[in-house]
PDB file of N, CA and C in Angstrom:
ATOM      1  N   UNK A   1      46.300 143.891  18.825  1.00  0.00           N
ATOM      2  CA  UNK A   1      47.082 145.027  18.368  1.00  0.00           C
ATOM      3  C   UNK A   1      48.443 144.520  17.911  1.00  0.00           C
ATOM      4  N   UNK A   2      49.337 145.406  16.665  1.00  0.00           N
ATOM      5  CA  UNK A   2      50.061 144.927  16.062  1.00  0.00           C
ATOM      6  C   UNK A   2      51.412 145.834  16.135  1.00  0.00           C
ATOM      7  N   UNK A   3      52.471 145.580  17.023  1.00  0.00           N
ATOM      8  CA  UNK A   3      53.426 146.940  17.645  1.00  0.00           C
ATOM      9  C   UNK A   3      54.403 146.627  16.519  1.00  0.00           C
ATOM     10  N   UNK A   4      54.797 147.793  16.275  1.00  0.00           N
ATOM     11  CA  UNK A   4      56.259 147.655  15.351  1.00  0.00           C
ATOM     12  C   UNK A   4      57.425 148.381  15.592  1.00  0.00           C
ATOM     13  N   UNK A   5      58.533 148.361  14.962  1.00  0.00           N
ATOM     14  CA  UNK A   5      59.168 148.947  15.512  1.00  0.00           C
ATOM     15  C   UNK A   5      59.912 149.134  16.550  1.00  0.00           C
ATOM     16  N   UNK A   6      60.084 150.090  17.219  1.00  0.00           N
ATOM     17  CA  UNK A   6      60.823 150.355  18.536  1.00  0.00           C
ATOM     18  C   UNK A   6      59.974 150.920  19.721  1.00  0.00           C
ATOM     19  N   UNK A   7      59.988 149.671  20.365  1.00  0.00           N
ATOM     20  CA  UNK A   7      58.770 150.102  21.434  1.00  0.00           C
ATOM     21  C   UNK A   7      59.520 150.772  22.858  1.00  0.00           C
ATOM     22  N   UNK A   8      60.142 151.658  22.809  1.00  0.00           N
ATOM     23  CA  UNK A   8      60.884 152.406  23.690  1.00  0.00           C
ATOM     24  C   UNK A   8      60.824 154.172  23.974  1.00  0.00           C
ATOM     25  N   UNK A   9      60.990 154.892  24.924  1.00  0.00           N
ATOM     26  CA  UNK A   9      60.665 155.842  25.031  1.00  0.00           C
ATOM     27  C   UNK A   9      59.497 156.823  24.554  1.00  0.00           C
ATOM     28  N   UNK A  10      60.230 156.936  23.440  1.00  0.00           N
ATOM     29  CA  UNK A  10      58.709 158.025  22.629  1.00  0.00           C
ATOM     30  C   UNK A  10      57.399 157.276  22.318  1.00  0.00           C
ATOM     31  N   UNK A  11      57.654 156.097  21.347  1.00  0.00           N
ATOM     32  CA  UNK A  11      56.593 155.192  20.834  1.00  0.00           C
ATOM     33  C   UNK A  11      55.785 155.356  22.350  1.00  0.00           C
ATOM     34  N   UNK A  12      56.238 154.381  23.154  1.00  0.00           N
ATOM     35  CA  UNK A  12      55.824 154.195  24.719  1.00  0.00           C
ATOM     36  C   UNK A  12      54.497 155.525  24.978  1.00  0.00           C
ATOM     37  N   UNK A  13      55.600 156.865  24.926  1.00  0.00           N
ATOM     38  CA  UNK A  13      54.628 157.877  25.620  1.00  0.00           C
ATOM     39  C   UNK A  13      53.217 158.149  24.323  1.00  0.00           C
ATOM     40  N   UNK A  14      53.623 157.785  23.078  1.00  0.00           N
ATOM     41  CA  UNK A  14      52.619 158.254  22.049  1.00  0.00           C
ATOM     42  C   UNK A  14      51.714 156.589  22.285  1.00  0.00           C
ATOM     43  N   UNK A  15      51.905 156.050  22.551  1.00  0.00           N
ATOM     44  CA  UNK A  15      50.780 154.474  23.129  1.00  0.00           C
ATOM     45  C   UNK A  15      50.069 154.892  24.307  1.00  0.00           C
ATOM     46  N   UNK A  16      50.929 155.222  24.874  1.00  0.00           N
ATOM     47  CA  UNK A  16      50.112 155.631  26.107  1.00  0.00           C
ATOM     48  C   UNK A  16      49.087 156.474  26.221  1.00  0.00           C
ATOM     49  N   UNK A  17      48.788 157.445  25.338  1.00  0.00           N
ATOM     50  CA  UNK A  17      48.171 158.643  25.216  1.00  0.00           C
ATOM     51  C   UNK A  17      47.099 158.557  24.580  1.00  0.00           C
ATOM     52  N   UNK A  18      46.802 157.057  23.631  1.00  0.00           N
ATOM     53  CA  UNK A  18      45.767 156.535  22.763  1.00  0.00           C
ATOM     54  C   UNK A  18      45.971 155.081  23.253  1.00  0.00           C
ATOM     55  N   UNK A  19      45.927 154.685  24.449  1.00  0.00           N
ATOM     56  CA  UNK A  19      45.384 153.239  25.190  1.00  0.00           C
ATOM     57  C   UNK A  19      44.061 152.975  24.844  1.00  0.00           C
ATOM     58  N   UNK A  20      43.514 153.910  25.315  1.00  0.00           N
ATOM     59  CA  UNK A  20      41.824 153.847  25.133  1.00  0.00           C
ATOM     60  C   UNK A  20      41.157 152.911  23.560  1.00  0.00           C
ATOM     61  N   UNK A  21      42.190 153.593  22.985  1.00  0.00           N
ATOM     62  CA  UNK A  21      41.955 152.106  21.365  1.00  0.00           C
ATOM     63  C   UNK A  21      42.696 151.118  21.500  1.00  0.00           C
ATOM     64  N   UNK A  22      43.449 150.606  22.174  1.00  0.00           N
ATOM     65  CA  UNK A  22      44.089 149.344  21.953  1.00  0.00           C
ATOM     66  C   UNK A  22      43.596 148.802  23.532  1.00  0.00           C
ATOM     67  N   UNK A  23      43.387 149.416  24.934  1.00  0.00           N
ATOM     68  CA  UNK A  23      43.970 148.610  26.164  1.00  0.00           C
ATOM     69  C   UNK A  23      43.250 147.539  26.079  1.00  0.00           C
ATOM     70  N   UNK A  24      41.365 147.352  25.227  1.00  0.00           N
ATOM     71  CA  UNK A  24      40.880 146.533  25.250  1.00  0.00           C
ATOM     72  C   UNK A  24      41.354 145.228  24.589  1.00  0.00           C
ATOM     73  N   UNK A  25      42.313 145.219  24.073  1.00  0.00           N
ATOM     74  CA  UNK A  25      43.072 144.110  23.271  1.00  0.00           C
ATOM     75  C   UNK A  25      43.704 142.896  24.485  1.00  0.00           C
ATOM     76  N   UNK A  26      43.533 141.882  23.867  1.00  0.00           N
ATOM     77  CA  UNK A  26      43.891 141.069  25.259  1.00  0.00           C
ATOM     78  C   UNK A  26      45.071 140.185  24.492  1.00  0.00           C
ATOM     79  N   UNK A  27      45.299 140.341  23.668  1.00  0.00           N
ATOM     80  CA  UNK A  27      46.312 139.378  22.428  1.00  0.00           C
ATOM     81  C   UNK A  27      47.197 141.261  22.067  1.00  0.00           C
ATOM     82  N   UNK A  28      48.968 141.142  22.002  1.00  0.00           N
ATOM     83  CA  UNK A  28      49.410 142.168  21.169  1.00  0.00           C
ATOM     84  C   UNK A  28      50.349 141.007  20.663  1.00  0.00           C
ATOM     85  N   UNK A  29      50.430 141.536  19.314  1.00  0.00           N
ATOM     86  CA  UNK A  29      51.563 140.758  18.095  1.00  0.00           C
ATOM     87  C   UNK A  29      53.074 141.518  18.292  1.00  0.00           C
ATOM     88  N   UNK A  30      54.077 141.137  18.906  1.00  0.00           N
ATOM     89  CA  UNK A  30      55.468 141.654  19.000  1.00  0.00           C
ATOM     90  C   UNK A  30      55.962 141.544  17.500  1.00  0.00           C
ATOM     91  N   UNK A  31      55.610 140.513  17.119  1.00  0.00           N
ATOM     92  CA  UNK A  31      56.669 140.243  15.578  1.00  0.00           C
ATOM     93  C   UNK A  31      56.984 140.942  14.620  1.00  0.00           C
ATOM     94  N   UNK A  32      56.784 142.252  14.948  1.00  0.00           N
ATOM     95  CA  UNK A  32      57.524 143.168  13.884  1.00  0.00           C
ATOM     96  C   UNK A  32      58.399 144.185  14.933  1.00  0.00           C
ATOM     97  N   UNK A  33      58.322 144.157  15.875  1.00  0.00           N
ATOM     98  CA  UNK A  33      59.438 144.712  17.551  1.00  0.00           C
ATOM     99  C   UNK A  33      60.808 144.643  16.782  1.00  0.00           C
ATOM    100  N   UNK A  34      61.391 145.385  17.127  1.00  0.00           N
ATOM    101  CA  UNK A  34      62.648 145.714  16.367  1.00  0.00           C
ATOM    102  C   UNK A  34      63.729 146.093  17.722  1.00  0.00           C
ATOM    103  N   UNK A  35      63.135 146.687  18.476  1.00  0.00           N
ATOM    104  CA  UNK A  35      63.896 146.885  19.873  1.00  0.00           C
ATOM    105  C   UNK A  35      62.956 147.174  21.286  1.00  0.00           C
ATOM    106  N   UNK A  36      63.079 146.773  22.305  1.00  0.00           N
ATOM    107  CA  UNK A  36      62.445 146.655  23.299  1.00  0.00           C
ATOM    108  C   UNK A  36      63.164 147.400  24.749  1.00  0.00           C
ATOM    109  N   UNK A  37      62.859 148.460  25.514  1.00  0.00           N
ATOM    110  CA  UNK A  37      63.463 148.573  26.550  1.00  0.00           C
ATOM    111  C   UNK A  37      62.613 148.813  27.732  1.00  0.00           C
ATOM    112  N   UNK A  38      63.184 148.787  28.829  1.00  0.00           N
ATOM    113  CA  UNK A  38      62.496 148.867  30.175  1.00  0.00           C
ATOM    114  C   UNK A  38      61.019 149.916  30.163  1.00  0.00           C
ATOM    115  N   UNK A  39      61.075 150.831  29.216  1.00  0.00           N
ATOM    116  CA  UNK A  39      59.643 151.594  29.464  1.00  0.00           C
ATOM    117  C   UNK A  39      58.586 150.667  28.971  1.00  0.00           C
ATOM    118  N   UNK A  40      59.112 150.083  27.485  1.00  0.00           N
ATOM    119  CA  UNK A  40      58.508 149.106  26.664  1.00  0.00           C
ATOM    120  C   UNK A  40      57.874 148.166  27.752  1.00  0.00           C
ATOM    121  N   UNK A  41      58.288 147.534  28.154  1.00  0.00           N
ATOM    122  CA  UNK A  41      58.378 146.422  28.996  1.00  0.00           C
ATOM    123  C   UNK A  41      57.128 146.557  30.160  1.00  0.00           C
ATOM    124  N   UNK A  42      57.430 148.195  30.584  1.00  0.00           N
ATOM    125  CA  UNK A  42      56.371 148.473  31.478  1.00  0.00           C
ATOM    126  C   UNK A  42      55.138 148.992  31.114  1.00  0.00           C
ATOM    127  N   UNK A  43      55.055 149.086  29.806  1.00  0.00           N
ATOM    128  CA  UNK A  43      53.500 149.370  29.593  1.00  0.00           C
ATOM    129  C   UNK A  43      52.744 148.121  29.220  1.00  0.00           C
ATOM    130  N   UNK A  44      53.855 147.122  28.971  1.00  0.00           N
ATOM    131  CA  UNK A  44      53.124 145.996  28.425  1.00  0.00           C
ATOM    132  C   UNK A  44      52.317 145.223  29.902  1.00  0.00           C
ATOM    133  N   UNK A  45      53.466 145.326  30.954  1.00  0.00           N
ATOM    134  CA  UNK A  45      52.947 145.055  32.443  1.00  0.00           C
ATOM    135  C   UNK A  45      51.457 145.494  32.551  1.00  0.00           C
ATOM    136  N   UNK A  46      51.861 147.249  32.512  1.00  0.00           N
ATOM    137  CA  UNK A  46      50.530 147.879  32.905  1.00  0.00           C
ATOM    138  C   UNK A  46      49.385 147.165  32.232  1.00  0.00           C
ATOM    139  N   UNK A  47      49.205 147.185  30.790  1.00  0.00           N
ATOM    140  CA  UNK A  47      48.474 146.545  29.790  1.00  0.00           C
ATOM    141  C   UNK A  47      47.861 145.114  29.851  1.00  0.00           C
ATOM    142  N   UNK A  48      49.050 144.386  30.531  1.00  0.00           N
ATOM    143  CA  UNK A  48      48.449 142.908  31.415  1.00  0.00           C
ATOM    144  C   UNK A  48      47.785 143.109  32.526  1.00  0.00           C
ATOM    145  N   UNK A  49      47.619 143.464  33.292  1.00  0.00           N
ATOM    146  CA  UNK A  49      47.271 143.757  34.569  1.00  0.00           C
ATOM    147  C   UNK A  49      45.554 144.481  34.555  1.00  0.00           C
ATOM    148  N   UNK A  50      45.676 145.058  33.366  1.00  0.00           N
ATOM    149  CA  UNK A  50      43.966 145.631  32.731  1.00  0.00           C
ATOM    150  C   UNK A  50      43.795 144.471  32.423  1.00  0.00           C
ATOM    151  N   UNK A  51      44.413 143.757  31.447  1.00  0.00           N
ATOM    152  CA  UNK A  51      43.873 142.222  30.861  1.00  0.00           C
ATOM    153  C   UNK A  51      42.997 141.676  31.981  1.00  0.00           C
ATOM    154  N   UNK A  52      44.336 141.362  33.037  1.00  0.00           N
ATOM    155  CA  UNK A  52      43.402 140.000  34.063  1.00  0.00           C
ATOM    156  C   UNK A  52      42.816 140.758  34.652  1.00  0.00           C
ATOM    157  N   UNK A  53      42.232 142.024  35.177  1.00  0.00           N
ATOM    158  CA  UNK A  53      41.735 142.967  35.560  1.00  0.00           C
ATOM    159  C   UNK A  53      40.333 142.919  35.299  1.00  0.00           C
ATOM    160  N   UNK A  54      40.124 142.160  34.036  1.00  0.00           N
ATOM    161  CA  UNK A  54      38.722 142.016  33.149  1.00  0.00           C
ATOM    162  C   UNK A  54      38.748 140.474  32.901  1.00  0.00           C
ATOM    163  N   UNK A  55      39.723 139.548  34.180  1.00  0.00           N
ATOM    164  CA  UNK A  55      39.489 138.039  33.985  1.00  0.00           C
ATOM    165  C   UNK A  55      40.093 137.541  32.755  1.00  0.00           C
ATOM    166  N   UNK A  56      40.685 138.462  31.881  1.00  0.00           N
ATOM    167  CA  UNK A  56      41.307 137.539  30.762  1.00  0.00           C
ATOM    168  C   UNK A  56      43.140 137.253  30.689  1.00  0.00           C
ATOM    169  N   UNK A  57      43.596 136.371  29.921  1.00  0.00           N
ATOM    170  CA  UNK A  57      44.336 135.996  30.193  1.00  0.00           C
ATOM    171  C   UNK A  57      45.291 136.624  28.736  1.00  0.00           C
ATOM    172  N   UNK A  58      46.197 137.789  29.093  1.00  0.00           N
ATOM    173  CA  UNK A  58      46.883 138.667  28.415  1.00  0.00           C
ATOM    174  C   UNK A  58      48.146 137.509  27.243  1.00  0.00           C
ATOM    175  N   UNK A  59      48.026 137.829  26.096  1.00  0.00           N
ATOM    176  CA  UNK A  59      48.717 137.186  25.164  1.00  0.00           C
ATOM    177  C   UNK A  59      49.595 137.513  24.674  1.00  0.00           C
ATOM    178  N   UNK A  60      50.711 137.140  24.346  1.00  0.00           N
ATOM    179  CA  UNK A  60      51.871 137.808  23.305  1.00  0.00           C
ATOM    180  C   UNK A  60      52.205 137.031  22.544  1.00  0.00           C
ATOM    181  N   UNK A  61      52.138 137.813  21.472  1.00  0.00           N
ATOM    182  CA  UNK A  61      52.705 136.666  20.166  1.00  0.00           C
ATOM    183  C   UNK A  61      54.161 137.340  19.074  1.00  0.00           C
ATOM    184  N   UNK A  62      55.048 136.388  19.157  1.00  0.00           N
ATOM    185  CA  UNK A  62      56.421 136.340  18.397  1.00  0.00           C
ATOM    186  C   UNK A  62      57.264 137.645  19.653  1.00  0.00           C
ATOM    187  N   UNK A  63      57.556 137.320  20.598  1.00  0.00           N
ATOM    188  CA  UNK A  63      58.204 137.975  21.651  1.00  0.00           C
ATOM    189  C   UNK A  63      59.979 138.038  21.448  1.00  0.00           C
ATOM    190  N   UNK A  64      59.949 139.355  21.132  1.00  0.00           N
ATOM    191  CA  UNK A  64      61.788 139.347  20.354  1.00  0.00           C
ATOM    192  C   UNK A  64      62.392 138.777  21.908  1.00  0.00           C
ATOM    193  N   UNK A  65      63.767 138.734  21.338  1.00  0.00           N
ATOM    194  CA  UNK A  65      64.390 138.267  22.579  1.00  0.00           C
ATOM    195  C   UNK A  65      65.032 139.283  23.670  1.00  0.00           C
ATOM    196  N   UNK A  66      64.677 140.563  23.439  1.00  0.00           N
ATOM    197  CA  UNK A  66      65.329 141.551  23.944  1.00  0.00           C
ATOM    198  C   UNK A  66      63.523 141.698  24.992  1.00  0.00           C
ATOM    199  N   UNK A  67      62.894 141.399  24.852  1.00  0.00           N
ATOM    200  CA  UNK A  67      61.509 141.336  25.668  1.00  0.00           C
ATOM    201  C   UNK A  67      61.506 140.158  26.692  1.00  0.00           C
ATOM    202  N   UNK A  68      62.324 139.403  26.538  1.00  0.00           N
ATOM    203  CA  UNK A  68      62.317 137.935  27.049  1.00  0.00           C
ATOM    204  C   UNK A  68      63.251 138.012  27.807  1.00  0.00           C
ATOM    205  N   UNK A  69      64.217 138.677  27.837  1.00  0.00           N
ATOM    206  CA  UNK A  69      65.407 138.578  29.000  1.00  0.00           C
ATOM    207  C   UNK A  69      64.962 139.660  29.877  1.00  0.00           C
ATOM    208  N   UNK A  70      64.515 140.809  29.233  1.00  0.00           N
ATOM    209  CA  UNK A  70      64.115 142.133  30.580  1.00  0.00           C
ATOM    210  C   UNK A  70      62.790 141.728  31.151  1.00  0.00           C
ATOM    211  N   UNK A  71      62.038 140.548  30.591  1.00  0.00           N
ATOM    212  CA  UNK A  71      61.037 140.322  31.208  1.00  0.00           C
ATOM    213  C   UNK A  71      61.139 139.490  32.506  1.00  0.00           C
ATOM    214  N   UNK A  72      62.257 138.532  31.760  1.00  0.00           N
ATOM    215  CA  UNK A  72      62.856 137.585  32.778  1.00  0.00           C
ATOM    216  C   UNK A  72      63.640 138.169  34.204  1.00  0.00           C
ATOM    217  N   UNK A  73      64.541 139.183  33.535  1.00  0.00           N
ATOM    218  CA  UNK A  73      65.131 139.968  34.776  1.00  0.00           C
ATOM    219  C   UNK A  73      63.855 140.752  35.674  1.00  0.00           C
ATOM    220  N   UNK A  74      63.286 141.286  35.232  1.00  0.00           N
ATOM    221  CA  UNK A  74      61.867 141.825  36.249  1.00  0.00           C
ATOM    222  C   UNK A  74      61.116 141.057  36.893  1.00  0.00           C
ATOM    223  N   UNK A  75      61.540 139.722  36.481  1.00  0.00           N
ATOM    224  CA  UNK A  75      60.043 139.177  37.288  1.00  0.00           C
ATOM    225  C   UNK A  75      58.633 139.063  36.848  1.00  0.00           C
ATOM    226  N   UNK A  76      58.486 139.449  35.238  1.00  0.00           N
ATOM    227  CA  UNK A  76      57.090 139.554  35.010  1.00  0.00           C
ATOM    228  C   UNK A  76      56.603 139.186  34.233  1.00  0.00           C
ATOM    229  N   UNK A  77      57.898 137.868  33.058  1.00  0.00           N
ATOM    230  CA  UNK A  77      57.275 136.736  32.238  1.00  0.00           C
ATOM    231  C   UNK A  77      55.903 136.107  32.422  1.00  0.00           C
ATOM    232  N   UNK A  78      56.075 135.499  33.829  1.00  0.00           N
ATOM    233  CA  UNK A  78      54.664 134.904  34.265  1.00  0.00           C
ATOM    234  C   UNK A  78      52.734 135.585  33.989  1.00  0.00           C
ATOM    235  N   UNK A  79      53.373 137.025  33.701  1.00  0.00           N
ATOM    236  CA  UNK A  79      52.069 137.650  33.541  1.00  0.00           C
ATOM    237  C   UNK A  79      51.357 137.156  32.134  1.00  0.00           C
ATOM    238  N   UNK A  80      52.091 136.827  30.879  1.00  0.00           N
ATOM    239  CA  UNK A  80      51.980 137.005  30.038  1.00  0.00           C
ATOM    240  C   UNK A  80      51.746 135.349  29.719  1.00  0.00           C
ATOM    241  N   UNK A  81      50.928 134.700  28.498  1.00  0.00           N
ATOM    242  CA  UNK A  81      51.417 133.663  27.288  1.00  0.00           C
ATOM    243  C   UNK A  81      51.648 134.487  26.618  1.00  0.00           C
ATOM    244  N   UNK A  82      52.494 133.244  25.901  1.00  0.00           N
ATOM    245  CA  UNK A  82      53.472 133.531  24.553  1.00  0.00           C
ATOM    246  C   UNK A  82      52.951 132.768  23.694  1.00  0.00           C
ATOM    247  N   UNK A  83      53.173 133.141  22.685  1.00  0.00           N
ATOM    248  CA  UNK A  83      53.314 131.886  21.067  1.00  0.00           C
ATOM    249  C   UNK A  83      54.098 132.337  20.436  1.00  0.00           C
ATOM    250  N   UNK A  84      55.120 132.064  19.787  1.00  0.00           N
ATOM    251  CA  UNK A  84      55.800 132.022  18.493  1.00  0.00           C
ATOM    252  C   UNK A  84      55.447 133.234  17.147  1.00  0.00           C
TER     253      UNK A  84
END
């Protein structure tokens, strides 16, 4: 799956509401993320946690840097690879 934009508040609750088409995704593409905040942050958690949930190993690719420091402050980088 391919997020754009501003993955904060509203986006968040309108993702959430149509998981059922994306949660099976085990790879999401950040690189078009434009802003990232703590709700953001926590669906991506939730979203990992289904990943290894089903044994796979949850991916992120082009992770802005505003995802990388609140991930870092939470504690929950480790859930995730990254690539560029």
């Amino acid at each position: 799956m391919r997020l754009s934009g501003d993955l904060q508040g509203e986006q968040v609750r309108r993702l959430w509401a149509i998981r059922d088409q994306w949660w099976q995704d085990e790879t999401m593409d950040l690189r078009e993320l434009v802003a990232i905040d703590s709700a953001g942050v926590a669906i991506l958690v939730k979203w990992a946690k289904a990943v290894r949930e089903r044994g796979q190993t949850p991916g992120l690719i082009g992770t802005p840097d505003d995802f990388d420091k609140l991930a870092a402050l939470y504690g929950v980088a480790g859930l995730f690879t990254t690539q560029a």
